[in-house]
N, C-alpha and C. Protein backbone atom coordinates (compact mmCIF):
# COMPACT_ATOMS: atom_id res chain seq x y z
N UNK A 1 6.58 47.07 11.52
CA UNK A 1 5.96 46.71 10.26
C UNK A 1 6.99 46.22 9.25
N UNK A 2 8.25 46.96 9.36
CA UNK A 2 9.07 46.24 8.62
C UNK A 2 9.89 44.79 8.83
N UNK A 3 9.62 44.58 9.58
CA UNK A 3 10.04 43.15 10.04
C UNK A 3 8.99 42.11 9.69
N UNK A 4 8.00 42.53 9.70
CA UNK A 4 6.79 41.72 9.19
C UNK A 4 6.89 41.67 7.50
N UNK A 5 7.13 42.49 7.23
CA UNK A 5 7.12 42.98 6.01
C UNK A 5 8.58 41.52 5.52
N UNK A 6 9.57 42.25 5.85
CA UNK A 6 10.60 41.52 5.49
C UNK A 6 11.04 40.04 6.06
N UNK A 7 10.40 39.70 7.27
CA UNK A 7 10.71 37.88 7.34
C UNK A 7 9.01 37.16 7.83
N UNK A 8 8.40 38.23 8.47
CA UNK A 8 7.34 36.89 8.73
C UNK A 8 6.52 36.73 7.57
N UNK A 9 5.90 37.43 6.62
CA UNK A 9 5.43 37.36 5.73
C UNK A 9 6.39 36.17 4.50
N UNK A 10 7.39 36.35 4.21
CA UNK A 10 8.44 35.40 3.74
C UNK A 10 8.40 33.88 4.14
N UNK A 11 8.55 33.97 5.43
CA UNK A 11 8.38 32.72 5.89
C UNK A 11 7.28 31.98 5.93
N UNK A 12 5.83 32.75 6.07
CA UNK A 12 4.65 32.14 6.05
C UNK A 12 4.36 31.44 4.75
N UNK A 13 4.56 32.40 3.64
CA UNK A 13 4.76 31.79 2.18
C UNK A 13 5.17 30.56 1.58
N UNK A 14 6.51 30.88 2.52
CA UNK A 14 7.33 29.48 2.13
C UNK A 14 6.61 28.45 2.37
N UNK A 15 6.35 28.31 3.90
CA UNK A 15 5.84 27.16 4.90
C UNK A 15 4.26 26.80 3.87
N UNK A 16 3.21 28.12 3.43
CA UNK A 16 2.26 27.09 2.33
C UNK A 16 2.60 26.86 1.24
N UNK A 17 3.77 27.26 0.85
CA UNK A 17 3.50 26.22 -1.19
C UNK A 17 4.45 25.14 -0.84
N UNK A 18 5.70 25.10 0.87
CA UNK A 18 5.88 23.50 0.66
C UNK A 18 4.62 22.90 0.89
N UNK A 19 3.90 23.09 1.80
CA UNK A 19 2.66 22.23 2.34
C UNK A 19 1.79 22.10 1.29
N UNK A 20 1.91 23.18 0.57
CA UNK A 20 0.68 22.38 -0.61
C UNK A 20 1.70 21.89 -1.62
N UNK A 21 2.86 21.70 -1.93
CA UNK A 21 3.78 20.89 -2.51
C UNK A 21 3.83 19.55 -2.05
N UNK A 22 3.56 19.52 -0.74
CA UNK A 22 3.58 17.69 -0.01
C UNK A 22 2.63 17.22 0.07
N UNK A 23 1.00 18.25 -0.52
CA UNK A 23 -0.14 17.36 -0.67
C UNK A 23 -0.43 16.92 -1.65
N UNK A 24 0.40 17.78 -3.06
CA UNK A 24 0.21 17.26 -4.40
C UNK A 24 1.39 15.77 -4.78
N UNK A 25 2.35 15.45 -4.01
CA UNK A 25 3.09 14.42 -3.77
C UNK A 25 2.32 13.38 -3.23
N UNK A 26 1.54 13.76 -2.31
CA UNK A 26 0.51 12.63 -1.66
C UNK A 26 -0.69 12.18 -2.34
N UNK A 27 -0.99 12.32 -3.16
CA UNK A 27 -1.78 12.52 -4.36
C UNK A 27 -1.65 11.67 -5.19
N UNK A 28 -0.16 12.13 -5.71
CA UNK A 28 0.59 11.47 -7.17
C UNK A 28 1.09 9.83 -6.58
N UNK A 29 1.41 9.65 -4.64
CA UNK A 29 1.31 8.11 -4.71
C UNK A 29 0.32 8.09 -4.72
N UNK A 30 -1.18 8.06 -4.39
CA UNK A 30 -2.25 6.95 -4.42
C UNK A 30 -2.54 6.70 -5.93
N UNK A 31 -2.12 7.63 -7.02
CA UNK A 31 -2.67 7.24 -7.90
C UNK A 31 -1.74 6.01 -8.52
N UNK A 32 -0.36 5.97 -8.25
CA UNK A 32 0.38 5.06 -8.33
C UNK A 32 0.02 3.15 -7.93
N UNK A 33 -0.83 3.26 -7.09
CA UNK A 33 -1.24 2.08 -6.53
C UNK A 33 -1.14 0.98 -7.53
N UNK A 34 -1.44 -0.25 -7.35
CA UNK A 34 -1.94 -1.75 -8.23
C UNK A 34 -2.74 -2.32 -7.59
N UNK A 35 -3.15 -3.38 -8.20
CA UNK A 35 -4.22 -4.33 -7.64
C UNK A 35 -4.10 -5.37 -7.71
N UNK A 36 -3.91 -6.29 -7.00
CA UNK A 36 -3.77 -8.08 -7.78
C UNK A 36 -4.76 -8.80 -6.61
N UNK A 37 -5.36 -9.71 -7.15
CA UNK A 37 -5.81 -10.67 -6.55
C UNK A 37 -5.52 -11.65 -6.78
N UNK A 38 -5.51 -13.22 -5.35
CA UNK A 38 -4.49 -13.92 -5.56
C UNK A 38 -5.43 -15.05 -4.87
N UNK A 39 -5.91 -16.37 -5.99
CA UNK A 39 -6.74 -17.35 -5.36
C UNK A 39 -5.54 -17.80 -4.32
N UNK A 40 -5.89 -18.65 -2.48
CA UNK A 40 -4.94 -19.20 -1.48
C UNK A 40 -5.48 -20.20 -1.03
N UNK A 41 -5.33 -21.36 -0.77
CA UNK A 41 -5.61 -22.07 -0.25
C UNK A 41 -5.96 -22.40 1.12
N UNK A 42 -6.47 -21.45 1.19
CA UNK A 42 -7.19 -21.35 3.18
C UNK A 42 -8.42 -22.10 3.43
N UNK A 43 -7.94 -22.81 4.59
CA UNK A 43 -9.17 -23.36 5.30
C UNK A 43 -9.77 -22.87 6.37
N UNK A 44 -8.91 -21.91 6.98
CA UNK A 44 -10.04 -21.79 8.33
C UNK A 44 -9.30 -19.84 8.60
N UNK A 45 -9.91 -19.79 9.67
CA UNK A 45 -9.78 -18.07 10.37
C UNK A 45 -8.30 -18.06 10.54
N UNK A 46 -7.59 -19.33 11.08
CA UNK A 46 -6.16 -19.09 11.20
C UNK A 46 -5.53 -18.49 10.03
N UNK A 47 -5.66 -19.19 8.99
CA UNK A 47 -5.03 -19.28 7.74
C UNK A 47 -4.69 -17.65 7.21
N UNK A 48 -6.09 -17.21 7.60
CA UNK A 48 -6.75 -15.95 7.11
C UNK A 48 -6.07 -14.84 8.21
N UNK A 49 -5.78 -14.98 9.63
CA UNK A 49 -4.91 -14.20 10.41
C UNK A 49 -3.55 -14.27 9.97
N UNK A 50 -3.25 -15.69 9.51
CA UNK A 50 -1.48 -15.66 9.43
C UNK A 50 -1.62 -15.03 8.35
N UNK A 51 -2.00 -14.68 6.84
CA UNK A 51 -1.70 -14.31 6.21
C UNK A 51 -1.80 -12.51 6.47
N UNK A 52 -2.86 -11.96 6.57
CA UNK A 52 -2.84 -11.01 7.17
C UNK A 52 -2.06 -10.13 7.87
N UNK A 53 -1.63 -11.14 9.19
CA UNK A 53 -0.44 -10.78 9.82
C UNK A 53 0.89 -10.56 9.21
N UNK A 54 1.31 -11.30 8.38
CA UNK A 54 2.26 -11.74 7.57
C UNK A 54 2.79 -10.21 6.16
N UNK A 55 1.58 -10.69 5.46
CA UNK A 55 1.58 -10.01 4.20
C UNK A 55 1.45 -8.38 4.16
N UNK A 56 0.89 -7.82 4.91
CA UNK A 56 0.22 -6.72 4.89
C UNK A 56 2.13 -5.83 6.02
N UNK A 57 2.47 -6.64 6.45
CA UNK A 57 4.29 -5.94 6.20
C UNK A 57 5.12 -6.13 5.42
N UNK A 58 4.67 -6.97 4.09
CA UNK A 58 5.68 -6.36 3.22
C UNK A 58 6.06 -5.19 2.77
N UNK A 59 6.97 -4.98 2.01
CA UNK A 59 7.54 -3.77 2.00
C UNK A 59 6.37 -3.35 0.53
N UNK A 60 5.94 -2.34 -0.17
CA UNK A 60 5.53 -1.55 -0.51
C UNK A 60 3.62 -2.17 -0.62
N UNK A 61 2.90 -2.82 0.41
CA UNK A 61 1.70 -2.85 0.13
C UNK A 61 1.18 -1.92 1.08
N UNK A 62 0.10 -1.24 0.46
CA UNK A 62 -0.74 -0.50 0.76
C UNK A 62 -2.34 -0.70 1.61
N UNK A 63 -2.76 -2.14 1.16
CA UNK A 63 -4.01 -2.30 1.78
C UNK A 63 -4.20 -3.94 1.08
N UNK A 64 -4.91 -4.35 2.43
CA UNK A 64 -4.83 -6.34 1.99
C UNK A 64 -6.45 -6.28 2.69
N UNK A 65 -6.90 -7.09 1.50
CA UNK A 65 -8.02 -7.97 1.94
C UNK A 65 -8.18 -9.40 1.74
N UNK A 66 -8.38 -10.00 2.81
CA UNK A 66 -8.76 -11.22 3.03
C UNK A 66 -9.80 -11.79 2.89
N UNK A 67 -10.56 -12.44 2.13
CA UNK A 67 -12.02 -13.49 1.79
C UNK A 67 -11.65 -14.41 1.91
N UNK A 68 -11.91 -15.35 2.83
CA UNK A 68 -11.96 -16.58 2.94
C UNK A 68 -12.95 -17.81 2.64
N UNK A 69 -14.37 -16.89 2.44
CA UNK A 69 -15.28 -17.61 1.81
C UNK A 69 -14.81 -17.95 -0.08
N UNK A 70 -14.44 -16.76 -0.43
CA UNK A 70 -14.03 -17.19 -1.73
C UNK A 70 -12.50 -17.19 -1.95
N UNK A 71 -11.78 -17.88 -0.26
CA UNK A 71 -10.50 -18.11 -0.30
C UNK A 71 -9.29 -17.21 -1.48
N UNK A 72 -9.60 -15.85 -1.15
CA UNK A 72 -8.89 -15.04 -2.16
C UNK A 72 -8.19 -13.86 -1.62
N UNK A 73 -6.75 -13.41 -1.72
CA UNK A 73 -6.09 -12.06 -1.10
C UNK A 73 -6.17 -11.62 -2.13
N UNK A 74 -6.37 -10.43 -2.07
CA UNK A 74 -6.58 -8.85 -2.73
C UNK A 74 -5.66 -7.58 -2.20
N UNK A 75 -4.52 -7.53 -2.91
CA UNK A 75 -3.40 -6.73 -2.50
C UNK A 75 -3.04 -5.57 -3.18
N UNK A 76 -3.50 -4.26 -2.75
CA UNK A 76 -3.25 -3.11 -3.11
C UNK A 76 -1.28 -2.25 -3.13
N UNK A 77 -0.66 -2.13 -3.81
CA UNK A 77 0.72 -2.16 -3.49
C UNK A 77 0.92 -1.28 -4.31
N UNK A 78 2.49 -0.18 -4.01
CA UNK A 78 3.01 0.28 -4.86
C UNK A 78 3.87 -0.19 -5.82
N UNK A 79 3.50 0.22 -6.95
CA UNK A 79 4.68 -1.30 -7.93
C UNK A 79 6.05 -0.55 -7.82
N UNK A 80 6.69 1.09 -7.33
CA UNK A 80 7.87 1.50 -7.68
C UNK A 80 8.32 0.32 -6.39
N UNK A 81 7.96 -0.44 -5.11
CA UNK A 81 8.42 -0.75 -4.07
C UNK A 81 8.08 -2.38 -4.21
N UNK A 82 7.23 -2.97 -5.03
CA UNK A 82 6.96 -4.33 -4.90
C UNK A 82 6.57 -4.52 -6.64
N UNK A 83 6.53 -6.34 -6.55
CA UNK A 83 6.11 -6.65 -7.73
C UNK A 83 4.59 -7.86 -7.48
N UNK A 84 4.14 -8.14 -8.15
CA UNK A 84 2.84 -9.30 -8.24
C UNK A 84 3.95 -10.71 -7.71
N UNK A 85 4.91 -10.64 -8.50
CA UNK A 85 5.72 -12.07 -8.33
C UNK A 85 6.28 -12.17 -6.77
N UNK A 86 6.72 -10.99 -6.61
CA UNK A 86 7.32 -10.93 -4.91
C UNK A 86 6.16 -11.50 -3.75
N UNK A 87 5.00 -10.68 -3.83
CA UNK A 87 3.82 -10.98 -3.12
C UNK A 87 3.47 -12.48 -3.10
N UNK A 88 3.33 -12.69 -4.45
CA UNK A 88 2.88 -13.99 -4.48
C UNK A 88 4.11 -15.15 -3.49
N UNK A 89 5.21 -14.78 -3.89
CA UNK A 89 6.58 -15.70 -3.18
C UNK A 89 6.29 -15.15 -1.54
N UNK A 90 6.08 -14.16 -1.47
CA UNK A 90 5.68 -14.06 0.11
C UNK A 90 4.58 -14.54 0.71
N UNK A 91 3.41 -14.83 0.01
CA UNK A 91 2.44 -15.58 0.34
C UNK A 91 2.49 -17.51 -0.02
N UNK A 92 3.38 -17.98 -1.02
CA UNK A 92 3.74 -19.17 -0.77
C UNK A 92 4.81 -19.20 0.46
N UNK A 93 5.83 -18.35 1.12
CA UNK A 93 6.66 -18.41 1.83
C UNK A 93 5.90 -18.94 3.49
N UNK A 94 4.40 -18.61 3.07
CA UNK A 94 3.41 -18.91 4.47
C UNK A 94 3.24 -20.18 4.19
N UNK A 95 3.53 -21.28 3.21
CA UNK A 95 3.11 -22.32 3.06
C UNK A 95 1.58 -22.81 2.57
N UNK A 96 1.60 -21.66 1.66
CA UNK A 96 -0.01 -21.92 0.69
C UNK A 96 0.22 -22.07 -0.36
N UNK A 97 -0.67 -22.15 -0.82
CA UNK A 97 -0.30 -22.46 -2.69
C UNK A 97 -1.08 -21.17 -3.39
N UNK A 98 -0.75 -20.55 -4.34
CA UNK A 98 -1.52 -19.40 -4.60
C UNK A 98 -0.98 -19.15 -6.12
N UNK A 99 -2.15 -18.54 -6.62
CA UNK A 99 -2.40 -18.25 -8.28
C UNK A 99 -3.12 -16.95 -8.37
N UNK A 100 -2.82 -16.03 -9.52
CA UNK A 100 -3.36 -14.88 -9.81
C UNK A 100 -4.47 -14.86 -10.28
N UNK A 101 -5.61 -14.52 -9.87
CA UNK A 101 -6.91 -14.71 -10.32
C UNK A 101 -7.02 -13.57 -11.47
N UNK A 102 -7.25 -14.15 -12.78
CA UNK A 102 -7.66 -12.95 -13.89
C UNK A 102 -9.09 -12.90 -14.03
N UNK A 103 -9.16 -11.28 -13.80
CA UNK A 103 -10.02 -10.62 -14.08
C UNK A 103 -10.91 -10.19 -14.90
């Protein structure tokens, strides 16, 4: 009992307030997120895969949507890891032309 007493009980402790310490961290990024949407000049399903393929590994985006009916990316990102201007230079870097659609 004293061994329980003195390390497993200790250790179990520890192990939940980090774990609920790394869910309140996981938390504090989503609320961090941005949003930009970005009129592109796409014509067809290709356009809409390469970018996709492409964009959605830059370094700090979170979630990309593609409309091609109303030819528009919608890029969810962390701003401590990316900016609107970077994205956008990575999506002309595909050879489109693209503008920030205001909201």
């Amino acid at each position: 009992m004293k061994i329980f007493r003195l390390i497993v009980l200790p250790v179990t402790m520890c192990a939940f307030f980090f774990g609920l310490a790394a869910q309140v961290k996981n938390t504090d990024k989503k609320k961090k997120t941005k949003e930009v949407t970005f009129s592109v000049n796409m014509t067809c399903e290709n356009c809409k895969a390469k970018i996709e393929r492409h964009i959605s590994w830059e370094k700090g985006v979170k979630d990309l949507t593609v409309n091609l009916d109303k030819k528009q990316v919608t890029i969810k990102y962390d701003p401590a890891k990316t900016a609107e201007d970077k994205l956008k230079k990575a999506i002309e870097t595909l050879e489109f032309t693209c503008q920030k659609v205001e909201e």
